[in-house]
C-alpha atoms as a PDB file:
ATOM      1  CA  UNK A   1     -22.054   8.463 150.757  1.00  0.00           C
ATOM      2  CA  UNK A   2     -25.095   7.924 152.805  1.00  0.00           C
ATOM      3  CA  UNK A   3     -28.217   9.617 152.345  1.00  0.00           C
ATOM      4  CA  UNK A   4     -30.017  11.196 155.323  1.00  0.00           C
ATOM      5  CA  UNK A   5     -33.107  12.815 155.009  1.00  0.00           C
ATOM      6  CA  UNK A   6     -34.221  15.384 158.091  1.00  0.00           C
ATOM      7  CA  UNK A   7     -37.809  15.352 158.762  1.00  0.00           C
ATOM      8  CA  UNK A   8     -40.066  16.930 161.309  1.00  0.00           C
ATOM      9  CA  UNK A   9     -42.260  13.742 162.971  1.00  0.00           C
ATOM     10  CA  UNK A  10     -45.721  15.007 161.592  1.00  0.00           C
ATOM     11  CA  UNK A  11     -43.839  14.550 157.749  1.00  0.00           C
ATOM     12  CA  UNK A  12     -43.964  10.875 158.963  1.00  0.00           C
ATOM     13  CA  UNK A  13     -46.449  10.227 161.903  1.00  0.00           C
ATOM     14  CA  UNK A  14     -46.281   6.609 161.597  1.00  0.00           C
ATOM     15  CA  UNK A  15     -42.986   6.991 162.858  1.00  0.00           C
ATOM     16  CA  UNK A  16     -44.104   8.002 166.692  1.00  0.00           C
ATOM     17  CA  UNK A  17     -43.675   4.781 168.573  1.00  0.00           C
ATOM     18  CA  UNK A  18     -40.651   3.815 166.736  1.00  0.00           C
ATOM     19  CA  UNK A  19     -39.386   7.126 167.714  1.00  0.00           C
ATOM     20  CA  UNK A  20     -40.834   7.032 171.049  1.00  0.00           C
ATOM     21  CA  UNK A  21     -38.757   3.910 171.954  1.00  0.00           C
ATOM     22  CA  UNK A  22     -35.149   5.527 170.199  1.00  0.00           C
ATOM     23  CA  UNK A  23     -35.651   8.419 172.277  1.00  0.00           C
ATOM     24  CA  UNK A  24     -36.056   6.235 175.530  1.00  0.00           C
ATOM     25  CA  UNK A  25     -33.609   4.319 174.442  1.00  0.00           C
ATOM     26  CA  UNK A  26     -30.758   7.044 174.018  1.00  0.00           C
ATOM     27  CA  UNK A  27     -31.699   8.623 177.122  1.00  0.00           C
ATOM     28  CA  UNK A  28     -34.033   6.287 179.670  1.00  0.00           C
ATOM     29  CA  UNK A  29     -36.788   9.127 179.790  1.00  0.00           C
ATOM     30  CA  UNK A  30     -40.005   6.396 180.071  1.00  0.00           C
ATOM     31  CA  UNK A  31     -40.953   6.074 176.602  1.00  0.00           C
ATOM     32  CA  UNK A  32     -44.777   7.381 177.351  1.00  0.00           C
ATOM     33  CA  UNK A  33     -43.221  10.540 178.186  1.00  0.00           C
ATOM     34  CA  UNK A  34     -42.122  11.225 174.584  1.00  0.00           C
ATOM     35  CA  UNK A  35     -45.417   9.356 173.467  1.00  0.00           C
ATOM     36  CA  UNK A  36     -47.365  11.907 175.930  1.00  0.00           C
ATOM     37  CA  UNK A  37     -45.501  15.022 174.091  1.00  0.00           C
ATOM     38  CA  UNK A  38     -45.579  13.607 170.461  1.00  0.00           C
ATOM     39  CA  UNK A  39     -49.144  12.938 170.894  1.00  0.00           C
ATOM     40  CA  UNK A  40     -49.943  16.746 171.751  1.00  0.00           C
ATOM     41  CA  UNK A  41     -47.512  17.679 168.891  1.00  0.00           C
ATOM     42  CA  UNK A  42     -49.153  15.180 166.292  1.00  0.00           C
ATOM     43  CA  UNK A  43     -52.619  17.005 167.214  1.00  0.00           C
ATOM     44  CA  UNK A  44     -51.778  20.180 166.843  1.00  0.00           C
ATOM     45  CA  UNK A  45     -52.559  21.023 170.711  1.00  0.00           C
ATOM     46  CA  UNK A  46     -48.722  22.586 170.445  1.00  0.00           C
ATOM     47  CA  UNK A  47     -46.147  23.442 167.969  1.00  0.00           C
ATOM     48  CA  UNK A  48     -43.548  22.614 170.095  1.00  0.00           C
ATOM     49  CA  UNK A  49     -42.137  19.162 167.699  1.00  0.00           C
ATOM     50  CA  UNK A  50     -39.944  16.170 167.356  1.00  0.00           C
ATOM     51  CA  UNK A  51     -37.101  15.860 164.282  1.00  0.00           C
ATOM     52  CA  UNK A  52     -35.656  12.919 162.589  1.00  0.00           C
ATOM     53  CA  UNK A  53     -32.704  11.735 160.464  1.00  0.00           C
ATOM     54  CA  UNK A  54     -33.487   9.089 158.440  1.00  0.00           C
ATOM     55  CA  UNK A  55     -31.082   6.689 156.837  1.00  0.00           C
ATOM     56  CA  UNK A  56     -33.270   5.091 155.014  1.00  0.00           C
ATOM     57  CA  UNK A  57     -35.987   3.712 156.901  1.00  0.00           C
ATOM     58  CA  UNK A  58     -33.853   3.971 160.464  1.00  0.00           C
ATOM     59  CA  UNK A  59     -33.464   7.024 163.295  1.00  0.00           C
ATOM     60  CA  UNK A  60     -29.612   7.993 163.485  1.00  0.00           C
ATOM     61  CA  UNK A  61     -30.510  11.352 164.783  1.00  0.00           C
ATOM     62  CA  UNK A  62     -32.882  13.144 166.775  1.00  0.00           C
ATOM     63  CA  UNK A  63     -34.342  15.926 169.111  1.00  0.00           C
ATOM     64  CA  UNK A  64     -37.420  17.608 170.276  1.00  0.00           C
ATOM     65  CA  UNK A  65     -38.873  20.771 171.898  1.00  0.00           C
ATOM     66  CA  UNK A  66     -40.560  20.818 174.861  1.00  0.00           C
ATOM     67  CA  UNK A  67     -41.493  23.550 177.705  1.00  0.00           C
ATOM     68  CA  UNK A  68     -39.163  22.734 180.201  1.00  0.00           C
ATOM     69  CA  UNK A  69     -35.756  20.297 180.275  1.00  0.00           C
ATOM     70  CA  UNK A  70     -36.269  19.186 183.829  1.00  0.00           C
ATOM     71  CA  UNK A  71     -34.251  22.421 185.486  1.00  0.00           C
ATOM     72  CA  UNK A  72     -35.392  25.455 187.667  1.00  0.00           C
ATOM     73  CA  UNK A  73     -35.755  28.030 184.992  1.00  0.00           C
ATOM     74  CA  UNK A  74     -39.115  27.449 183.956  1.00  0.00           C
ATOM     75  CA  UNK A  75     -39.065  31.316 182.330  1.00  0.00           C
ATOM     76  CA  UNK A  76     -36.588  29.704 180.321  1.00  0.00           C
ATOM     77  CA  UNK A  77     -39.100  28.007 177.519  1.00  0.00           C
ATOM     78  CA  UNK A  78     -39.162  26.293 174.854  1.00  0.00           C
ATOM     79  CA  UNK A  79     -36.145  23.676 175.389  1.00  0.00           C
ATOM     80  CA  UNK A  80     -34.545  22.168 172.741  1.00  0.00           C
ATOM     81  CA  UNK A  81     -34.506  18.540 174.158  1.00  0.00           C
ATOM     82  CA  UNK A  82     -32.765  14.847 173.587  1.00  0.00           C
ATOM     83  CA  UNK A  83     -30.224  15.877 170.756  1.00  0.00           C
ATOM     84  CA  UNK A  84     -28.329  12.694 169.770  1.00  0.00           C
ATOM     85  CA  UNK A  85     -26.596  10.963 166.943  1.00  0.00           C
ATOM     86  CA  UNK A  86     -25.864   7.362 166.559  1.00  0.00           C
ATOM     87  CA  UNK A  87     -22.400   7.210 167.172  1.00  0.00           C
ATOM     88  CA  UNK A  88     -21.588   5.688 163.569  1.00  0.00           C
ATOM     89  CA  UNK A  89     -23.048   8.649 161.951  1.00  0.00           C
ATOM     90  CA  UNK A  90     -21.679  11.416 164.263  1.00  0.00           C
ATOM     91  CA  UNK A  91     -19.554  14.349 162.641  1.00  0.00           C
ATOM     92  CA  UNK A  92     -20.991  14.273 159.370  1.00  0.00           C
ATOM     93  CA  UNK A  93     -23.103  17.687 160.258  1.00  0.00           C
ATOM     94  CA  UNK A  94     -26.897  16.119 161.679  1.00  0.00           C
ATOM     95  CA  UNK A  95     -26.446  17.359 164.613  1.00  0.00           C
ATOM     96  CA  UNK A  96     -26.070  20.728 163.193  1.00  0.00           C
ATOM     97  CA  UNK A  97     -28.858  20.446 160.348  1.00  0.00           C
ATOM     98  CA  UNK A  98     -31.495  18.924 162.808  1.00  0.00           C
ATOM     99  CA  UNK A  99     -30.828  22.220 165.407  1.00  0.00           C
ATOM    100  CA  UNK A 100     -31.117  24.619 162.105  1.00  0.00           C
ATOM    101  CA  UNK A 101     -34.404  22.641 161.200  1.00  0.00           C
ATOM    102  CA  UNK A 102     -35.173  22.705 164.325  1.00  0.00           C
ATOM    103  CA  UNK A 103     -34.795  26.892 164.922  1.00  0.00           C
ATOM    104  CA  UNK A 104     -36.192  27.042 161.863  1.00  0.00           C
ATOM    105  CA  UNK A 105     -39.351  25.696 162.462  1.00  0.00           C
ATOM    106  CA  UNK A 106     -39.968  27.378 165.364  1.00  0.00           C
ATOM    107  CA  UNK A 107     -39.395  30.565 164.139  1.00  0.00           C
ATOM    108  CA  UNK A 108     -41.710  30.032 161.136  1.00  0.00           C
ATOM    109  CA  UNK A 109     -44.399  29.313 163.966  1.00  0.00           C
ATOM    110  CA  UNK A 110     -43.547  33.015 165.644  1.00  0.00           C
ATOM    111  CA  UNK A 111     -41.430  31.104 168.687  1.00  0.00           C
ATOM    112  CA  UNK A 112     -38.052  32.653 169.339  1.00  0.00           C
ATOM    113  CA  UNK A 113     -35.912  32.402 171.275  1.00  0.00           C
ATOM    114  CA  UNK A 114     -35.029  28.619 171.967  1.00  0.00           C
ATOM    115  CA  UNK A 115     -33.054  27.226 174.815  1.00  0.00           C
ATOM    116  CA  UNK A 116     -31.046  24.236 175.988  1.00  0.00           C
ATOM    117  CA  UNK A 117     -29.145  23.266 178.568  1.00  0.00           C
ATOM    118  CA  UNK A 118     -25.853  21.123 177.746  1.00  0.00           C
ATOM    119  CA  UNK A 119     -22.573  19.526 179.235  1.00  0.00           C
ATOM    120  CA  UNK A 120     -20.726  20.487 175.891  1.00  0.00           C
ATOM    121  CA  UNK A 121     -19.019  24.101 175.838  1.00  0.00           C
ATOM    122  CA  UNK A 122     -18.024  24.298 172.281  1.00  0.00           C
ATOM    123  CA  UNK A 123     -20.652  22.281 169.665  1.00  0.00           C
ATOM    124  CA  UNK A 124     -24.090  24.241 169.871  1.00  0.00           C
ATOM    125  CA  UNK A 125     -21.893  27.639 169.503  1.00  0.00           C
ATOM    126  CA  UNK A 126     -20.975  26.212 166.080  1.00  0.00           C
ATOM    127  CA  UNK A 127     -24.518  26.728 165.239  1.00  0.00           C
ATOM    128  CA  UNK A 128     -25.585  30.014 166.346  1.00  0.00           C
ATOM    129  CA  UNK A 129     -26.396  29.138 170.359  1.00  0.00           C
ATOM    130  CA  UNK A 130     -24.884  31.325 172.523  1.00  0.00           C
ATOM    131  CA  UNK A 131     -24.547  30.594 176.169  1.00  0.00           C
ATOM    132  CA  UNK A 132     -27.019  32.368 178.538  1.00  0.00           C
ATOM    133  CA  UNK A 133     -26.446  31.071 182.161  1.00  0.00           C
ATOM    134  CA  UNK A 134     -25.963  28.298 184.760  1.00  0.00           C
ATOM    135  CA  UNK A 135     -29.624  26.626 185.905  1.00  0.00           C
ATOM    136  CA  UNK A 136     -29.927  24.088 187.951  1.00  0.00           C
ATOM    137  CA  UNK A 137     -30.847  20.368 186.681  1.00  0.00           C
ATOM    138  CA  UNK A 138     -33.676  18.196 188.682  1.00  0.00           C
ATOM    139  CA  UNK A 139     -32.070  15.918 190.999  1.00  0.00           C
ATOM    140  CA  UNK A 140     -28.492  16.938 189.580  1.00  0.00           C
ATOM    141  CA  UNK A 141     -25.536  18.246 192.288  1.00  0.00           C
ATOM    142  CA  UNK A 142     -23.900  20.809 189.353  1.00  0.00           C
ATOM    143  CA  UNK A 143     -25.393  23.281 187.521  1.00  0.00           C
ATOM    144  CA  UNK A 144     -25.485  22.764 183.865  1.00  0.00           C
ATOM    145  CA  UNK A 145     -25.054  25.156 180.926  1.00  0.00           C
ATOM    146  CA  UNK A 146     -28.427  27.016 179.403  1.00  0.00           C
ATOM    147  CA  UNK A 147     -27.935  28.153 175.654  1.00  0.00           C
ATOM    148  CA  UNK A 148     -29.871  30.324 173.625  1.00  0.00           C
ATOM    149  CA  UNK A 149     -30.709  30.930 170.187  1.00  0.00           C
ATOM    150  CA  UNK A 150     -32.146  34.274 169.037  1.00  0.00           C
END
């Protein structure tokens, strides 16, 4: 059995342009974006954050929280953002721990509630999200889901 270890980025700092470039990688955002947010994160200039699996030394899973998730809800803030597993180590619950961490955190730091929008209709209800409405993606032509988690 593998060992994963969940970890918010400022645990492991060194970690930013390794996880700038997964990030980019997984979903062609331009990697300075995610260096521009993990920046203000690292310095404390916001508490919105960045989480990590670990396997060891390596990024199987991931996601962040920023303000807005490129849609037209901007009332709609903070956004869960970038949630992905590496296919190999899907359905063994990171997914799930990383959004808990995730909610989690936040709350500790007085922010509640938490949003993201989604193509899935099932997984993030598994895990307390409930779906809120229909908002409408940057340069998308269909709406996409908005959750939220109280």
């Amino acid at each position: 059995m593998e060992e994963y270890r969940f970890i918010t980025l400022r645990e492991r700092p060194e970690l930013k342009n390794t996880a700038a470039e997964w990030f980019n990688d997984k979903w062609g955002v331009p990697t300075e974006a995610y260096l521009e947010c993990m920046d203000a994160y690292l310095s404390g200039d916001t508490e919105l954050g960045w989480y990590l699996c670990l396997c060891g030394d390596e990024i199987v899973g991931g996601m962040g929280v920023i303000e807005n998730d490129f849609h037209d809800r901007p009332d709609l803030t903070p956004n869960v953002c970038a949630v992905y597993t590496e296919k190999e180590h899907r359905c063994r619950g990171i997914a799930g721990r990383l959004l808990n961490l995730t909610v989690e955190d936040l709350r500790s730091k007085g922010i509640s509630p938490a949003y993201l929008i989604t193509d899935h209709d099932s997984f993030y209800e598994r895990y307390g999200w409930e779906f809120f409405c229909m908002v409408q993606g940057d340069g998308e032509d269909e709406p996409a889901r908005m959750y939220i988690h109280r």
